[in-house]
N, C-alpha and C. Protein backbone atom coordinates (compact mmCIF):
# COMPACT_ATOMS: atom_id res chain seq x y z
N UNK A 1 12.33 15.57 22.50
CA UNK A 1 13.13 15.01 21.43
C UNK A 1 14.19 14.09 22.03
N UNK A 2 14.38 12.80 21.35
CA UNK A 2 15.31 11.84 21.85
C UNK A 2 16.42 11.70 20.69
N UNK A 3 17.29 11.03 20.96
CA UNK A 3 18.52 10.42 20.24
C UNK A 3 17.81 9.45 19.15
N UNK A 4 16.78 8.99 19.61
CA UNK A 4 16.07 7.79 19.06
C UNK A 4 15.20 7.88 18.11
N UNK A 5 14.64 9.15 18.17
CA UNK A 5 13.29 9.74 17.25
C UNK A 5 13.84 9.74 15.83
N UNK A 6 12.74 9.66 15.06
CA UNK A 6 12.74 9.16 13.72
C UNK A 6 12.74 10.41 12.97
N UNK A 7 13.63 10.57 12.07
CA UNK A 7 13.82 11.89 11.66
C UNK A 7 12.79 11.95 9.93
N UNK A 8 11.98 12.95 9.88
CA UNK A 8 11.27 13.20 8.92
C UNK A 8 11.45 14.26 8.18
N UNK A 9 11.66 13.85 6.87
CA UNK A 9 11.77 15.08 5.81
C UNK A 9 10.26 14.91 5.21
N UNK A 10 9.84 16.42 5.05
CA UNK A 10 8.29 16.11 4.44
C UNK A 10 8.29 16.93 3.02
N UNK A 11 7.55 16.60 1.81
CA UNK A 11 7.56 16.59 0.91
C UNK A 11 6.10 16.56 -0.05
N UNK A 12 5.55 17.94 -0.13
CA UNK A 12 4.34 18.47 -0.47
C UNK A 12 4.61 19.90 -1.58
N UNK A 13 4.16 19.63 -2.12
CA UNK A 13 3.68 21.14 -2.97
C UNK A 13 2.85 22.12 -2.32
N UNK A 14 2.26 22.12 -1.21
CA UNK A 14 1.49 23.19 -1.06
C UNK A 14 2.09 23.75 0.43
N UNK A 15 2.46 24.56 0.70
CA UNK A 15 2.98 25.28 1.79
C UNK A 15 2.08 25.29 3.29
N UNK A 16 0.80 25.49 2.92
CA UNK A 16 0.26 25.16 3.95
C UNK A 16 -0.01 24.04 4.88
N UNK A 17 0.19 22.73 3.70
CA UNK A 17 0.05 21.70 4.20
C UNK A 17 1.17 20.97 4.82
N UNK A 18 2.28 21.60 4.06
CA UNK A 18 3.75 21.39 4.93
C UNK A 18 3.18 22.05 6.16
N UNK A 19 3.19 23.09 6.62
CA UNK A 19 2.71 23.63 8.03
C UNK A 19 2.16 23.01 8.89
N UNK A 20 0.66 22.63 8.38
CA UNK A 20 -0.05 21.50 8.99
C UNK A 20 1.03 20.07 9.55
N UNK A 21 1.46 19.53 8.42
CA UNK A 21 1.83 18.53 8.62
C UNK A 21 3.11 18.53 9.94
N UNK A 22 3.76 19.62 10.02
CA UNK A 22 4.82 20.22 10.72
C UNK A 22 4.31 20.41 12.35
N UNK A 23 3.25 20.79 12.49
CA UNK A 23 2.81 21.66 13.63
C UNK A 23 2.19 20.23 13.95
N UNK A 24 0.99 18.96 13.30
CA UNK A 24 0.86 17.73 13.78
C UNK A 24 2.02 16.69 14.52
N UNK A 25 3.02 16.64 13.31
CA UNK A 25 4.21 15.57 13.71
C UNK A 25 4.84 16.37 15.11
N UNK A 26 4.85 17.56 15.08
CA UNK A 26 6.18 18.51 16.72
C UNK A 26 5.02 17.88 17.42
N UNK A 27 3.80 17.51 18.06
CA UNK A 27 2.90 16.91 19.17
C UNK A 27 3.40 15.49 18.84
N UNK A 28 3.89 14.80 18.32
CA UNK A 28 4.32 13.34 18.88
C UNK A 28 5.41 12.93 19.15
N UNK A 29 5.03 12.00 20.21
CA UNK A 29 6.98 11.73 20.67
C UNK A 29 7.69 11.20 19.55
N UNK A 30 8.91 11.20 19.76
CA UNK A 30 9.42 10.42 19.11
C UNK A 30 9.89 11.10 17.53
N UNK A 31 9.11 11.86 16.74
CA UNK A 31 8.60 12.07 15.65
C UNK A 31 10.22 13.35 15.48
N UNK A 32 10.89 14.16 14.88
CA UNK A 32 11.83 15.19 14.05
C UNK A 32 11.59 15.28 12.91
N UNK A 33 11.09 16.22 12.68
CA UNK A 33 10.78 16.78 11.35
C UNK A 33 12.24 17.80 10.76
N UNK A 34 12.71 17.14 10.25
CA UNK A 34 14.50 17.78 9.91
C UNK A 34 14.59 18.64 8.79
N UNK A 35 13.03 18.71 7.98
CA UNK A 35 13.17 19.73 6.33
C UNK A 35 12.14 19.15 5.68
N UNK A 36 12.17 19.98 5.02
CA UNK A 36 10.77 20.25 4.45
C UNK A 36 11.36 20.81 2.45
N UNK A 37 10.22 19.79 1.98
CA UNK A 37 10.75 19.59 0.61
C UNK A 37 9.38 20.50 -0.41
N UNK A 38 9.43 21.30 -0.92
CA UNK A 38 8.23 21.26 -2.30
C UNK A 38 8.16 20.79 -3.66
N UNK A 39 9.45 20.31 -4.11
CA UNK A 39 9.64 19.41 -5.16
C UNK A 39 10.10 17.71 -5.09
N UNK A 40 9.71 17.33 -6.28
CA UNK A 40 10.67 16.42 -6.29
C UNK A 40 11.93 16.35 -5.98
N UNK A 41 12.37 17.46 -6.81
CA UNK A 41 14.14 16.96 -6.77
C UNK A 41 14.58 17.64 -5.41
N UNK A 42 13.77 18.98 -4.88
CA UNK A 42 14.27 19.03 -3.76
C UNK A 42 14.05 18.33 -2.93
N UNK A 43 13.65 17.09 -2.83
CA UNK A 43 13.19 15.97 -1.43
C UNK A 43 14.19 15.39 -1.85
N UNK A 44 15.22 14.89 -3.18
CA UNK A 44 15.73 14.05 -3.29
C UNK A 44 17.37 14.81 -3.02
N UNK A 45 17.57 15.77 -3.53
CA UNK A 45 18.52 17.07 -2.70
C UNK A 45 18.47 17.09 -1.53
N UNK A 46 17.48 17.23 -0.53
CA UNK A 46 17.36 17.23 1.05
C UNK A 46 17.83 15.87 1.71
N UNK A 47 17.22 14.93 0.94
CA UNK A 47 17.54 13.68 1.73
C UNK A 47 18.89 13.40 1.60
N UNK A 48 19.56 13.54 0.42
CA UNK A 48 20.82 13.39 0.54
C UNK A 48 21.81 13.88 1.06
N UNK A 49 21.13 15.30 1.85
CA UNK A 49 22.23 16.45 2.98
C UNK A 49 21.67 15.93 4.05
N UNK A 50 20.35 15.48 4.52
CA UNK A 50 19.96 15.69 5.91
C UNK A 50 20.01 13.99 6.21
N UNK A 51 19.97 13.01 5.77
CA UNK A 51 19.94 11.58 5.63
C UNK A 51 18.81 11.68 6.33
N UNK A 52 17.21 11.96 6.21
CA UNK A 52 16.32 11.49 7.45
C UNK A 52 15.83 9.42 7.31
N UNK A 53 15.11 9.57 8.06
CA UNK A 53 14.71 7.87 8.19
C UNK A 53 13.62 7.94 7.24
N UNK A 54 12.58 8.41 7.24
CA UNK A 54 11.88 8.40 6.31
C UNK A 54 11.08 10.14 5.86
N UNK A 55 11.23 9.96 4.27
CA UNK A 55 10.30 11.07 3.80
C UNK A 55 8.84 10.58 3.30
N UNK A 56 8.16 11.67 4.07
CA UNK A 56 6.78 11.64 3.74
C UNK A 56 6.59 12.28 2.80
N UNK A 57 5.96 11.69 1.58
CA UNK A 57 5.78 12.09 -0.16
C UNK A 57 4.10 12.06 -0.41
N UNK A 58 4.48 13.20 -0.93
CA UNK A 58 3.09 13.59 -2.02
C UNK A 58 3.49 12.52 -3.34
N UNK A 59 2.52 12.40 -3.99
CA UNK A 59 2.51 11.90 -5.19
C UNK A 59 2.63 12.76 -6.38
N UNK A 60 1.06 14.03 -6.22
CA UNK A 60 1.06 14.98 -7.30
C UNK A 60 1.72 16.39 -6.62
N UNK A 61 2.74 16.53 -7.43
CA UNK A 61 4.01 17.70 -7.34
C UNK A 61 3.62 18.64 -8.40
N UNK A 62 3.47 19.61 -8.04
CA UNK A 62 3.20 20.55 -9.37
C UNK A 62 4.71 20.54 -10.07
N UNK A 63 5.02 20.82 -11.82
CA UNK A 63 6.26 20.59 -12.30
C UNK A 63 6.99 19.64 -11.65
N UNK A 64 7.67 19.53 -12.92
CA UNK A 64 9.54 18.93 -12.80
C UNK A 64 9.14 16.75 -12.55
N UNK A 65 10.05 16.75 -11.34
CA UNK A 65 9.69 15.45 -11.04
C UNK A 65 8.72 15.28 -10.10
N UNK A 66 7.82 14.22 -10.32
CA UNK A 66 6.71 13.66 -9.67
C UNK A 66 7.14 13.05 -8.61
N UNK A 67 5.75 12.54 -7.29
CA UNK A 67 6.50 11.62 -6.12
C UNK A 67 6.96 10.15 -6.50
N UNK A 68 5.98 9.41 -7.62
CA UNK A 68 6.84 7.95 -7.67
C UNK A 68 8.03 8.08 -8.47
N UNK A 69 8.36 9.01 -9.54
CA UNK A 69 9.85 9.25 -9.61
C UNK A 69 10.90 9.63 -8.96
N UNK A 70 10.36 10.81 -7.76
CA UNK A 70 11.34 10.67 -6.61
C UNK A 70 12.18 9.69 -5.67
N UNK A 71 10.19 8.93 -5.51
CA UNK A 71 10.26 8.00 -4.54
C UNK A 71 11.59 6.55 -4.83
N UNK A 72 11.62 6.54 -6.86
CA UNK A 72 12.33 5.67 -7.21
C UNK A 72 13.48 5.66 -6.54
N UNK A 73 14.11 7.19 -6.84
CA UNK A 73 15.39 7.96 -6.93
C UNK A 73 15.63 7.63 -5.42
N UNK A 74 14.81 7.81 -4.26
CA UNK A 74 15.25 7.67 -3.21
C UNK A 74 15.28 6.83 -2.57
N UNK A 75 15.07 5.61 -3.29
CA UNK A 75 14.85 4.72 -2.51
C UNK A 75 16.26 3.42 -3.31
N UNK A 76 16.39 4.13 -4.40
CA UNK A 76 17.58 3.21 -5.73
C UNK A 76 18.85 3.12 -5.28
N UNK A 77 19.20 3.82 -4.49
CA UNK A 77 21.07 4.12 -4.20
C UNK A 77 21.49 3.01 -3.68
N UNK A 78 22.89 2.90 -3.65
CA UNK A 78 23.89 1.97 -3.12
C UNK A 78 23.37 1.37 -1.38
N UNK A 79 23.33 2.84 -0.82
CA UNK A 79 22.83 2.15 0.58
C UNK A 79 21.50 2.10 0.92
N UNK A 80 20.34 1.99 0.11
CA UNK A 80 18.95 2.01 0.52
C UNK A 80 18.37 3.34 0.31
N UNK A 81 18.58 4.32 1.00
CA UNK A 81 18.25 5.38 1.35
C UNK A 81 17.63 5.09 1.91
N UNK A 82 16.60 6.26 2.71
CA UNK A 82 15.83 6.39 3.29
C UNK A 82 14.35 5.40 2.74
N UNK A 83 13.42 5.25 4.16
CA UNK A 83 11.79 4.67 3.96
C UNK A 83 11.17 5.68 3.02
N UNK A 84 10.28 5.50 2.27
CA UNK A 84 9.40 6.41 2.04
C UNK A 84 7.97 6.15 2.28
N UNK A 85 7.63 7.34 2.83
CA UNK A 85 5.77 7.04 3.10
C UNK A 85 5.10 7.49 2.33
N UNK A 86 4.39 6.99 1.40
CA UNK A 86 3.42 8.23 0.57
C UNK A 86 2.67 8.24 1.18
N UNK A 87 2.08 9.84 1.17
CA UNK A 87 0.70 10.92 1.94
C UNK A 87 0.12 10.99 1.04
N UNK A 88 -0.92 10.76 0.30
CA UNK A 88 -1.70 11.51 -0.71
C UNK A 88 -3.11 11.45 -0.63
N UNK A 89 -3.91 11.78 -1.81
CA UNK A 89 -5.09 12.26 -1.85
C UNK A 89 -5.76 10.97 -2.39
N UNK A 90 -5.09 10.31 -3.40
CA UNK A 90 -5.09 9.63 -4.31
C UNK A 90 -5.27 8.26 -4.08
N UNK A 91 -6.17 7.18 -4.39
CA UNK A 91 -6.30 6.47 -4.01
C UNK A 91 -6.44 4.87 -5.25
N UNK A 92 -6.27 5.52 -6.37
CA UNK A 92 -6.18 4.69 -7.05
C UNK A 92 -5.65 3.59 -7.47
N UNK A 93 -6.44 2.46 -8.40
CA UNK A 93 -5.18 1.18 -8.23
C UNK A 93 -3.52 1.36 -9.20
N UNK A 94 -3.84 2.92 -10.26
CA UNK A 94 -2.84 2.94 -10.64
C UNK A 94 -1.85 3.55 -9.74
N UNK A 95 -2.16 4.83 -8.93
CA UNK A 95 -1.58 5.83 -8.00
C UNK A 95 -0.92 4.18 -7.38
N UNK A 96 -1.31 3.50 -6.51
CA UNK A 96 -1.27 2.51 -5.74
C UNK A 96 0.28 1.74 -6.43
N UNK A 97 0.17 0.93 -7.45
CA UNK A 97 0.54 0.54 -8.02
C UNK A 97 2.05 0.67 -8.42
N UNK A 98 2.19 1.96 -8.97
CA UNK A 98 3.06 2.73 -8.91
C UNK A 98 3.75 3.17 -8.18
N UNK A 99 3.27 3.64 -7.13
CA UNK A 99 4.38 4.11 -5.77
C UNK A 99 4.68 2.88 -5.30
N UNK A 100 3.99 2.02 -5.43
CA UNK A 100 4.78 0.51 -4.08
C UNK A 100 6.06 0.00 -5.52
N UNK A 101 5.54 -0.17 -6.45
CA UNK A 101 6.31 -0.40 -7.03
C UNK A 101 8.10 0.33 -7.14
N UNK A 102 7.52 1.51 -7.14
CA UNK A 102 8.87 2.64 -7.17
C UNK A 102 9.88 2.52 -5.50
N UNK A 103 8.80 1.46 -4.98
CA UNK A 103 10.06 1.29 -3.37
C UNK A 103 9.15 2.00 -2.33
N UNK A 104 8.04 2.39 -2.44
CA UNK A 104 7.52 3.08 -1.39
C UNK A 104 7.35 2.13 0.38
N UNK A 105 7.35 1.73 1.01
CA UNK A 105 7.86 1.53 2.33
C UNK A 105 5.67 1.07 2.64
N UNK A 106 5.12 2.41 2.57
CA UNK A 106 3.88 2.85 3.13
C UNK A 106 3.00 3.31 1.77
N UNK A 107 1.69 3.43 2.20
CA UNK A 107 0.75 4.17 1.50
C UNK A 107 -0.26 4.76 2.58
N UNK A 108 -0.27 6.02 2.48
CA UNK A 108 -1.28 6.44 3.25
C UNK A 108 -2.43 7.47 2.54
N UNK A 109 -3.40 7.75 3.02
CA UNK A 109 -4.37 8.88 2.58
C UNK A 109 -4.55 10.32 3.22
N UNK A 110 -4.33 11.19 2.87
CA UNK A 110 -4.40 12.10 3.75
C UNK A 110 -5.76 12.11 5.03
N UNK A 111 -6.82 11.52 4.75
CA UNK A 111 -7.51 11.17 5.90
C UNK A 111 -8.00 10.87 6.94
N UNK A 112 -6.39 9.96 6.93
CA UNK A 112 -5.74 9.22 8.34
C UNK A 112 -6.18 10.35 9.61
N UNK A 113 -6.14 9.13 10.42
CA UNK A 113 -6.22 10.07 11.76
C UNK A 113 -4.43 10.09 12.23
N UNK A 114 -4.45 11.24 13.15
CA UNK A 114 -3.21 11.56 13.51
C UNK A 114 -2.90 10.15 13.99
N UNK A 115 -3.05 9.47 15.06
CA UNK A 115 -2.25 8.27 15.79
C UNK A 115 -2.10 7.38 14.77
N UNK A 116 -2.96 7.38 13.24
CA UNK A 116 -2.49 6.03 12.51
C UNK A 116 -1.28 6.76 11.96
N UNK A 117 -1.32 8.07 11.30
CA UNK A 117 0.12 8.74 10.81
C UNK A 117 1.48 8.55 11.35
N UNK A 118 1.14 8.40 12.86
CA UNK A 118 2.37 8.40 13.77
C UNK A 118 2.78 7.03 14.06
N UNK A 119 1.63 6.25 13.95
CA UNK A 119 2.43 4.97 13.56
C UNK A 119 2.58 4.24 12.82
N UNK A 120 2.30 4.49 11.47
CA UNK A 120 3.13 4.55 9.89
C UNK A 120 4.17 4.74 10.01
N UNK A 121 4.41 6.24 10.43
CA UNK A 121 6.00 6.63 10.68
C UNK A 121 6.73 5.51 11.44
N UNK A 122 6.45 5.59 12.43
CA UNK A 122 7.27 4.84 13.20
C UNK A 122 7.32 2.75 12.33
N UNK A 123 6.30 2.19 11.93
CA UNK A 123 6.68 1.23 11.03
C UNK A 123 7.40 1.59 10.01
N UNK A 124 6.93 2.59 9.16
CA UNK A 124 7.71 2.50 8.07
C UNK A 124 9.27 2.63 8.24
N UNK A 125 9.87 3.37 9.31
CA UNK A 125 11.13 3.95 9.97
C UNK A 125 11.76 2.46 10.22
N UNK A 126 11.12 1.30 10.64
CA UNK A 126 11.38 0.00 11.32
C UNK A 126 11.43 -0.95 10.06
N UNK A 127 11.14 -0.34 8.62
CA UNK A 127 11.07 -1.39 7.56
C UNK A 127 9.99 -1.61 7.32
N UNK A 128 8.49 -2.06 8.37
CA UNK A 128 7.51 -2.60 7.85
C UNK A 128 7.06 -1.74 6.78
N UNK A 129 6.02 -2.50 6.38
CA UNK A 129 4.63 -2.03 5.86
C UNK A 129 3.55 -1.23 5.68
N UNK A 130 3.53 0.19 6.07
CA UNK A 130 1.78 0.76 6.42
C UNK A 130 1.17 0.98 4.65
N UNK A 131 -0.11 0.60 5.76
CA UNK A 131 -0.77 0.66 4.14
C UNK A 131 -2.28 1.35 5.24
N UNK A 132 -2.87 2.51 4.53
CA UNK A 132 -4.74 2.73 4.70
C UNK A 132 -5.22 1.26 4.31
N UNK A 133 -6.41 1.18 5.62
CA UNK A 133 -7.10 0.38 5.32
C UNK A 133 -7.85 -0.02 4.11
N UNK A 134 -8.57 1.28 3.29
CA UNK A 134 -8.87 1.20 1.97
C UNK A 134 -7.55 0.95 0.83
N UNK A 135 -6.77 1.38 1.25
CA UNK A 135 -5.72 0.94 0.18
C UNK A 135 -5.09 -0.71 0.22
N UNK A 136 -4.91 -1.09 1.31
CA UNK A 136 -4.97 -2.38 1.68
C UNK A 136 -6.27 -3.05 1.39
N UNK A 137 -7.25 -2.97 1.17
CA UNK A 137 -8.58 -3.59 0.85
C UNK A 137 -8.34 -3.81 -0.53
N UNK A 138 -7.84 -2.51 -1.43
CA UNK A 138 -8.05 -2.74 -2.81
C UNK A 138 -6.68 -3.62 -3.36
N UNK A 139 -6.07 -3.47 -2.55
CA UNK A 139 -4.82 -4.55 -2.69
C UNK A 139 -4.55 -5.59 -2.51
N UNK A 140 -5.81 -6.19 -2.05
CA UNK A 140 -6.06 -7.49 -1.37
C UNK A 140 -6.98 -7.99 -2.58
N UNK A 141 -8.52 -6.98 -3.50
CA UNK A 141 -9.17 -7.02 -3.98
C UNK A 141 -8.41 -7.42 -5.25
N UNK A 142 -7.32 -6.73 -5.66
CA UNK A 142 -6.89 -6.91 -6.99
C UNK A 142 -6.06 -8.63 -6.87
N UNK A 143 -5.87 -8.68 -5.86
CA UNK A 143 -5.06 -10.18 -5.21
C UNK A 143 -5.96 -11.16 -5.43
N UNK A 144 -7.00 -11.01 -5.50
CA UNK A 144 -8.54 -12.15 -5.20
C UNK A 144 -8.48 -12.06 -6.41
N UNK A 145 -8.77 -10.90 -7.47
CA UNK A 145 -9.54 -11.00 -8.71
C UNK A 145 -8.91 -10.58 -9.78
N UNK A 146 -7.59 -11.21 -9.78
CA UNK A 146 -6.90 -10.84 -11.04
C UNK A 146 -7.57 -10.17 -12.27
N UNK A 147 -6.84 -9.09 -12.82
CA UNK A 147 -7.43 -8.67 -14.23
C UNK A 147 -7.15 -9.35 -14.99
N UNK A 148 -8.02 -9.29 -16.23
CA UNK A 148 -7.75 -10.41 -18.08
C UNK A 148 -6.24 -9.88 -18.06
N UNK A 149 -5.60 -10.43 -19.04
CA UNK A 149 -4.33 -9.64 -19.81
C UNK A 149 -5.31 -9.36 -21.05
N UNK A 150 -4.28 -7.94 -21.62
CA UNK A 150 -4.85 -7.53 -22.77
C UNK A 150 -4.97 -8.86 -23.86
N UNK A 151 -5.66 -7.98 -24.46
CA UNK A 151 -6.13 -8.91 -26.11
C UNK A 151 -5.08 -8.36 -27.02
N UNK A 152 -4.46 -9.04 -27.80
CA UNK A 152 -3.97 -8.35 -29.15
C UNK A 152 -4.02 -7.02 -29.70
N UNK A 153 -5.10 -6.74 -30.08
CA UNK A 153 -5.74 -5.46 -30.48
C UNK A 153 -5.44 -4.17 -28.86
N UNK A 154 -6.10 -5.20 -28.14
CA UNK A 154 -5.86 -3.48 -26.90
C UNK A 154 -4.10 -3.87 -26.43
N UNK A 155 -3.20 -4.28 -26.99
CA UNK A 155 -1.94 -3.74 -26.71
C UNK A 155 -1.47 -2.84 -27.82
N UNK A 156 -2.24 -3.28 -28.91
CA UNK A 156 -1.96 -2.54 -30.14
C UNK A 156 -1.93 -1.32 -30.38
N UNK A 157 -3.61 -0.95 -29.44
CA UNK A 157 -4.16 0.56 -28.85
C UNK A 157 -2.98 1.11 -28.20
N UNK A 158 -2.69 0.44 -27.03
CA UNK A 158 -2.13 1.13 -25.88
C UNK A 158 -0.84 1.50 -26.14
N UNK A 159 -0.28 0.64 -27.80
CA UNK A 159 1.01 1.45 -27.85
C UNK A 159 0.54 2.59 -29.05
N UNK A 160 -0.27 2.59 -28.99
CA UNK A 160 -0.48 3.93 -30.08
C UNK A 160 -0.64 4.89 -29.15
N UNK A 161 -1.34 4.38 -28.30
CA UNK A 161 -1.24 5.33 -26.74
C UNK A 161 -0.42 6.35 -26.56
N UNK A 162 0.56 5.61 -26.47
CA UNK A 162 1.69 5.64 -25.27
C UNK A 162 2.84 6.51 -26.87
N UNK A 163 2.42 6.42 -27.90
CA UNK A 163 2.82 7.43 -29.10
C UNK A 163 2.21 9.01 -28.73
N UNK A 164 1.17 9.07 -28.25
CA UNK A 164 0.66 10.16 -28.12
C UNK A 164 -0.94 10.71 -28.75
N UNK A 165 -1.18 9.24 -29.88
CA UNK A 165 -2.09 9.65 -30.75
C UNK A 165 -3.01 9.75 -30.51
N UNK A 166 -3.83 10.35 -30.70
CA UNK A 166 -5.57 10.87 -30.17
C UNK A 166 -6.18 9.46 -31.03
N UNK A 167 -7.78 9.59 -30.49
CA UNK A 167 -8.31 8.27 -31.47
C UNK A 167 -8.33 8.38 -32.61
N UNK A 168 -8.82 9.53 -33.39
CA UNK A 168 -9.14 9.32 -34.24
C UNK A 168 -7.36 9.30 -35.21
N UNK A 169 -6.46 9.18 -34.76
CA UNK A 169 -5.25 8.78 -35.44
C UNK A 169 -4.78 7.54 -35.36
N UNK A 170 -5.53 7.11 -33.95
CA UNK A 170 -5.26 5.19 -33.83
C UNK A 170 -6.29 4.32 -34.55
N UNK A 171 -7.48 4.98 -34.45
CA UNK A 171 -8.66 4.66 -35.95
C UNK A 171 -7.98 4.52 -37.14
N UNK A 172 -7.24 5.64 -37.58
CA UNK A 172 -6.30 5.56 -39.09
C UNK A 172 -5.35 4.79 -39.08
N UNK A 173 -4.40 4.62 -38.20
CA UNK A 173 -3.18 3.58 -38.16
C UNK A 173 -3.52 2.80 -38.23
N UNK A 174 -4.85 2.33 -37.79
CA UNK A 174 -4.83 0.71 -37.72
C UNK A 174 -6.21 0.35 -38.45
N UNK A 175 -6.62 1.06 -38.73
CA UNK A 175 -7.46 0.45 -39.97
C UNK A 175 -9.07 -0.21 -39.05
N UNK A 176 -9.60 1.21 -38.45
CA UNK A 176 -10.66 0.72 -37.70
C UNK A 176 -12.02 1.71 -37.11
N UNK A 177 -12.48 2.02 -36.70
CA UNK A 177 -13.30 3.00 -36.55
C UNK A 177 -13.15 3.93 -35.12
N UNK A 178 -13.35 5.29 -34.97
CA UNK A 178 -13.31 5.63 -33.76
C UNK A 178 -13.95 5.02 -32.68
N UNK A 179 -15.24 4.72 -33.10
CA UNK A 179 -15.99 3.74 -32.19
C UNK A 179 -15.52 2.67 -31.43
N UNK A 180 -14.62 1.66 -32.59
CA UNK A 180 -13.94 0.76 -31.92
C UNK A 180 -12.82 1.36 -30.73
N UNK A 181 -12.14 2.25 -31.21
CA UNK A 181 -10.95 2.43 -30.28
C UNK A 181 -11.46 2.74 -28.96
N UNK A 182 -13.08 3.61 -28.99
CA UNK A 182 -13.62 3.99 -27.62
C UNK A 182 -13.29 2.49 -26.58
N UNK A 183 -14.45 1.76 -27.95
CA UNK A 183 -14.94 0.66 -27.20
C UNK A 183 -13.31 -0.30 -26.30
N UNK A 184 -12.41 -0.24 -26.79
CA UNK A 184 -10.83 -1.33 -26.50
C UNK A 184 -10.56 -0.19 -25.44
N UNK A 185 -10.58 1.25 -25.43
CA UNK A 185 -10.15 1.76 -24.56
C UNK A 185 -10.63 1.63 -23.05
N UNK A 186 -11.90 1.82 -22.92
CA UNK A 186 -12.80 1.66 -22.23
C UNK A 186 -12.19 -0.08 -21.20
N UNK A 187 -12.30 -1.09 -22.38
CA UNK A 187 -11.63 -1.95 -21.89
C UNK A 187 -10.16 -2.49 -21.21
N UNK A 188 -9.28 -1.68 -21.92
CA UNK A 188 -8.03 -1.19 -21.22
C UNK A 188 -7.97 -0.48 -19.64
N UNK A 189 -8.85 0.84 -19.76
CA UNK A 189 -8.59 1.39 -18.21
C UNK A 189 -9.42 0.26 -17.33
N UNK A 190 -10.42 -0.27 -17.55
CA UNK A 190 -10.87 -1.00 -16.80
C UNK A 190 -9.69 -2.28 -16.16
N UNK A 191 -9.18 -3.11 -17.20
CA UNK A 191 -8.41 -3.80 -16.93
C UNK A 191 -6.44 -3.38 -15.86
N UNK A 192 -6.19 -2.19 -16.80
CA UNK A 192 -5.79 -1.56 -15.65
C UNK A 192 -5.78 -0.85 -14.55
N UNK A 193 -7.21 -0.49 -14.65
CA UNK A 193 -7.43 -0.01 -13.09
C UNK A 193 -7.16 1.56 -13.28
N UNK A 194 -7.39 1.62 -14.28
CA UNK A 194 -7.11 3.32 -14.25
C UNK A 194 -8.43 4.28 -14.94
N UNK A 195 -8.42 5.23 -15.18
CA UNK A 195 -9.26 6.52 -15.70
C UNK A 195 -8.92 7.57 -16.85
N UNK A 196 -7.63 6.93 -16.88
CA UNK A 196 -7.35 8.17 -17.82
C UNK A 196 -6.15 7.93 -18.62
N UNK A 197 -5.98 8.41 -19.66
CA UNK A 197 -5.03 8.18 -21.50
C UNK A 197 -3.61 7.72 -20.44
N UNK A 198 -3.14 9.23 -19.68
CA UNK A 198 -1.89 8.83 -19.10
C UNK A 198 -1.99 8.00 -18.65
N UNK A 199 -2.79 7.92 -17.25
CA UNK A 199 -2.19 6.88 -16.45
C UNK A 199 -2.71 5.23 -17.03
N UNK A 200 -3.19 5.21 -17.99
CA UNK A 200 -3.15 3.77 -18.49
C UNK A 200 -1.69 3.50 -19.19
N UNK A 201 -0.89 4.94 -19.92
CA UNK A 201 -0.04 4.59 -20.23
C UNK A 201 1.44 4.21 -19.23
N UNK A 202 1.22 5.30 -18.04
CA UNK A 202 2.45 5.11 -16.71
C UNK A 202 1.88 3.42 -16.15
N UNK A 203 0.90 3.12 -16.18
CA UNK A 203 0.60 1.70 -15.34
C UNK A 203 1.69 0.35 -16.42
N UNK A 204 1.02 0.92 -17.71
CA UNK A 204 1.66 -0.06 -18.94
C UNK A 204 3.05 -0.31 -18.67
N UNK A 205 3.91 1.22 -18.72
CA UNK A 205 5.42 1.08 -18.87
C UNK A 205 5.64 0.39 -17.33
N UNK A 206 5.21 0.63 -16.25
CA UNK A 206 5.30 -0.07 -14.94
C UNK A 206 5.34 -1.61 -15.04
N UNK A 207 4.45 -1.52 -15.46
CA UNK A 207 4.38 -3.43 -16.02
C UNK A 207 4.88 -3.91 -17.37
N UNK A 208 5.76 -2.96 -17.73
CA UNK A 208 6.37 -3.49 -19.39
C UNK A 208 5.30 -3.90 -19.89
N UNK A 209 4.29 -3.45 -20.28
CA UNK A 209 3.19 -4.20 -21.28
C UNK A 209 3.88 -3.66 -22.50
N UNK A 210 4.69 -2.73 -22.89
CA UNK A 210 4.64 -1.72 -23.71
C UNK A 210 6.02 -2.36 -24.63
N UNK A 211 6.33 -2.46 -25.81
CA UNK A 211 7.33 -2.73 -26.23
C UNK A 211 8.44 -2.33 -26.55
């Protein structure tokens, strides 16, 4: 351990994988692992007693606050705060999307081999960039091939969405068939890059589509 080493708070829901992750980072130089977080708010509590250089974030937190709401929180303050790296499982263009947006530093996959982890850390600690190669591919992909913007009608959907209403209540509001709403929905996650009711609606409010 040096004066110099990059101090890491890590930040996972599952206990074991804090372990893992703990017992990997103590084998590299350079690397202090200073605390260890299982929530949101406790990563955002820790960082603010332990100041590390960067926390390594999960995305999906069981309860309370999530990692790109953390990641916001820790990254929003007066002096910067800390880098953040997201670790996750998750590889999607909304997952994606969302955390860089919220200030994330890095994106990584849990996949990684140890030496690319360790030098994430150490970029992200320096300001740069790490990104997985697949996550960088699809980030490059969405760069090449812009999506449509919605149509009229599928913003219309997506704020009935983002109300809560199942289809067959956005069928009634708006004067149309369940069929149709499949069909605009279908076209929505595609265009945003997502899979599912929520996260078409977290991608929306990300990009103010939403009014």
């Amino acid at each position: 351990m040096t004066a110099s080493a990059v101090r890491i708070l890590l930040c996972d829901d599952h206990a074991v994988v804090r372990a893992g992750l703990r017992a990997l980072l103590s084998s590299a130089a350079g690397i202090d692992v200073v605390g260890e977080a299982a929530t949101g708010e406790e990563a955002v509590a820790m960082a603010a007693r332990l100041a590390p250089d960067v926390v390594l974030m999960d995305l999906q937190l069981d309860g309370g606050m999530d990692g790109v709401t953390a990641t916001r929180q820790l990254t929003s303050g007066p002096e910067g705060g800390p880098r953040v790296l997201v670790l996750t499982m998750f590889d999607t263009d909304a997952d994606i999307t969302r955390a860089i947006e919220a200030g994330a530093t890095g994106y990584l996959l849990k996949a990684e081999q140890p030496e690319e982890l360790f030098a994430a850390i150490r970029d992200a600690a320096s300001g740069r960039t790490a990104l997985s190669r697949p996550v960088a591919d699809r980030l490059l992909t969405r760069l090449r091939s812009p999506r449509p913007a919605l149509s009229g009608r599928e913003q219309e959907i997506l704020a009935q969405l983002a109300r809560g209403l199942g289809n067959r209540e956005i069928a009634r509001a708006l004067f149309i068939s369940e069929a149709t709403v499949k069909t605009h929905l279908g076209r929505i996650y595609g265009k945003l890059g997502v899979e599912t009711r929520a996260g078409a609606v977290a991608v929306a409010k990300e990009r103010r589509l939403l009014p």
